[in-house]
Protein backbone atom coordinates (compact mmCIF):
# COMPACT_ATOMS: atom_id res chain seq x y z
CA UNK A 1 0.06 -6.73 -40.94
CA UNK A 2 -1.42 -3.71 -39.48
CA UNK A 3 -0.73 -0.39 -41.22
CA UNK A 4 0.43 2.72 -39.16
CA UNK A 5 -0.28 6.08 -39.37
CA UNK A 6 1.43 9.29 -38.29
CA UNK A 7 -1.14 12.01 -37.58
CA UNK A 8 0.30 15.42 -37.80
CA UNK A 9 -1.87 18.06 -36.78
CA UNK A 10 -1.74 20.87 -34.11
CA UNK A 11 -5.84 20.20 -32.78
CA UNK A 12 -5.12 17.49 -30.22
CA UNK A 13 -9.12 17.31 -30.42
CA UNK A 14 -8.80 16.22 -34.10
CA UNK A 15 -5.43 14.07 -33.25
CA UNK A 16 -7.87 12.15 -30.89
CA UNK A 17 -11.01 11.96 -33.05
CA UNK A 18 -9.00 10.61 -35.65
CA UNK A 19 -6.54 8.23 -33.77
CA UNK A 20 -10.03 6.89 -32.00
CA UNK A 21 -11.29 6.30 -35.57
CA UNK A 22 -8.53 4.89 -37.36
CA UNK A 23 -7.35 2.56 -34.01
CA UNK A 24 -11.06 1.36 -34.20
CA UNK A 25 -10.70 -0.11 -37.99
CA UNK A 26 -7.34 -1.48 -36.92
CA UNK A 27 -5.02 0.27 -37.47
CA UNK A 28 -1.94 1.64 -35.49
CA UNK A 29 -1.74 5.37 -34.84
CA UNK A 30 0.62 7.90 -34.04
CA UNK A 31 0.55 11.44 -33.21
CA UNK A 32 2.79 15.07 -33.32
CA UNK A 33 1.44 18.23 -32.65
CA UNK A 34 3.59 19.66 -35.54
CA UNK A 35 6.46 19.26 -38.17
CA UNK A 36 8.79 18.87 -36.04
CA UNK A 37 7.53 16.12 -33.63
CA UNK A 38 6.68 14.46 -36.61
CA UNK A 39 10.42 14.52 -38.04
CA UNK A 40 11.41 13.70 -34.76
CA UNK A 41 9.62 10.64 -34.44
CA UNK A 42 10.24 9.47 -38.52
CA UNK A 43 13.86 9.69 -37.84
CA UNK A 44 13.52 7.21 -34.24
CA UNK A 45 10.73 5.22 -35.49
CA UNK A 46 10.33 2.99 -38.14
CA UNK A 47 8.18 4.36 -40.81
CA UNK A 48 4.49 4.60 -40.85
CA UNK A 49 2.53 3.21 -43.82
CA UNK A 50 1.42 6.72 -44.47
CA UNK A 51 1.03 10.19 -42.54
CA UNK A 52 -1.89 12.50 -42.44
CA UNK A 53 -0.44 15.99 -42.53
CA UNK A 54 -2.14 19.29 -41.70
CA UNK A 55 -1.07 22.22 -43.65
CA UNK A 56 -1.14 25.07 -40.72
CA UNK A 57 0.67 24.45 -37.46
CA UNK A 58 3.13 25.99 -35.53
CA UNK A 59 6.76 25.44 -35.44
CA UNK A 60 6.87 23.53 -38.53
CA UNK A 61 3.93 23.86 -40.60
CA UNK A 62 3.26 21.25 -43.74
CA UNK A 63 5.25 22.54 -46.51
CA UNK A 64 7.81 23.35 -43.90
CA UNK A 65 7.48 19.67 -42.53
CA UNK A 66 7.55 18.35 -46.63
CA UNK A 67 10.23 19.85 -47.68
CA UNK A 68 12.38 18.16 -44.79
CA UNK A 69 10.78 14.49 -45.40
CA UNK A 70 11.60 14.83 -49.16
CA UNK A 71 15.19 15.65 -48.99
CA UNK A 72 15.49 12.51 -46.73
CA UNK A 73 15.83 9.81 -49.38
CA UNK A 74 14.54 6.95 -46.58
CA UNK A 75 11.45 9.54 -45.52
CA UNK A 76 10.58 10.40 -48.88
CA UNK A 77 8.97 7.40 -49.76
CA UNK A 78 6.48 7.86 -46.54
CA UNK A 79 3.00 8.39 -48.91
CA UNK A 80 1.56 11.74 -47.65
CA UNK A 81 -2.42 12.99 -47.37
CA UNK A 82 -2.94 16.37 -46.87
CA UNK A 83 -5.20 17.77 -44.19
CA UNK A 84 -7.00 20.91 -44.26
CA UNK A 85 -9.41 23.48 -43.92
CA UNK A 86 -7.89 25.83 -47.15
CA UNK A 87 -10.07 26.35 -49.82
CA UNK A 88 -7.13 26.11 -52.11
CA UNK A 89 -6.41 21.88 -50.92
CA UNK A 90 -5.81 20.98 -54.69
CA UNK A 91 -2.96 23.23 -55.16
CA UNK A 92 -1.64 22.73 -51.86
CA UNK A 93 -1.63 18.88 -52.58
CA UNK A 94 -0.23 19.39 -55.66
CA UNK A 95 2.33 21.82 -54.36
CA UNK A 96 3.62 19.18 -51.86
CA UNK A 97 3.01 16.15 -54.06
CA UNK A 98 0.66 14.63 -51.54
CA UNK A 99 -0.88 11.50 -52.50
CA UNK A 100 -4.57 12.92 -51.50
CA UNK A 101 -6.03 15.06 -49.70
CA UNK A 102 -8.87 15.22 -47.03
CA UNK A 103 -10.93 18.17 -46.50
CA UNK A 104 -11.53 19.59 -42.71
CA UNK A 105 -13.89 18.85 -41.28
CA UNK A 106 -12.81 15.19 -42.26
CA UNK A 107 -15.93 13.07 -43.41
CA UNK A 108 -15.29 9.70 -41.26
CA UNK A 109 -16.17 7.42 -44.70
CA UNK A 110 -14.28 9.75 -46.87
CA UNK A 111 -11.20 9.58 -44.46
CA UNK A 112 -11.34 5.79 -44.00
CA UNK A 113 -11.27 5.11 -48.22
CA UNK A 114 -8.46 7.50 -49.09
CA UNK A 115 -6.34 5.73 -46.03
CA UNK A 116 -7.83 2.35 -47.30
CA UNK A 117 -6.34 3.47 -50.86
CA UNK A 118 -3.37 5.24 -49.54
CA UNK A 119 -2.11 2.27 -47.27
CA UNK A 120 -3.15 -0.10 -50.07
């Protein structure tokens, strides 16, 4: 079975450079330029095996986007890695309960073990 991701991230460069990646190692990607494509397409889609999430975007930025998934019992359970350039990416992780974190600019290895781990 092939895992899917949702990418959530306003930089359609790094939506592509990462979809290119990830599609390359097999697995099945998905984009949204923000929170709320992303809720959009949870709620008409069936689930991804995980999402990558950036923390600042218009519209509907990470925590606004996290706070939504969580108090929707069937999109809670959607695993969630934080993406970011903030210096402070431990606390934000911790503050949405993501299940990791990457830092930006994403290290191509680093970003293909934690969604190796993530997806299982």
């Amino acid at each position: 079975m092939n895992h899917t991701i949702l990418i959530v991230d306003d930089d359609l460069d790094i939506r592509e450079a990462l979809a290119d990646v990830l599609g390359d190692n097999g697995y099945v990607v998905f984009a949204a330029g923000n929170g709320l494509e992303a809720l959009t397409y949870l709620r008409t889609n069936p689930a991804p095996s995980m999402i990558l999430l950036d923390w600042m975007m218009p519209k509907c930025n990470g925590a606004q986007f996290r706070a939504q998934q969580l108090e929707d019992p069937i999109l809670a359970t959607i695993p969630v890695v934080l993406l970011t350039a903030d210096v402070h990416l431990e606390d934000k992780t911790k503050q949405l309960g993501a299940h990791a974190y990457l830092a930006k600019p994403v290290s191509l290895e680093h970003l293909l073990e934690v969604v190796a781990r993530v997806c299982g």
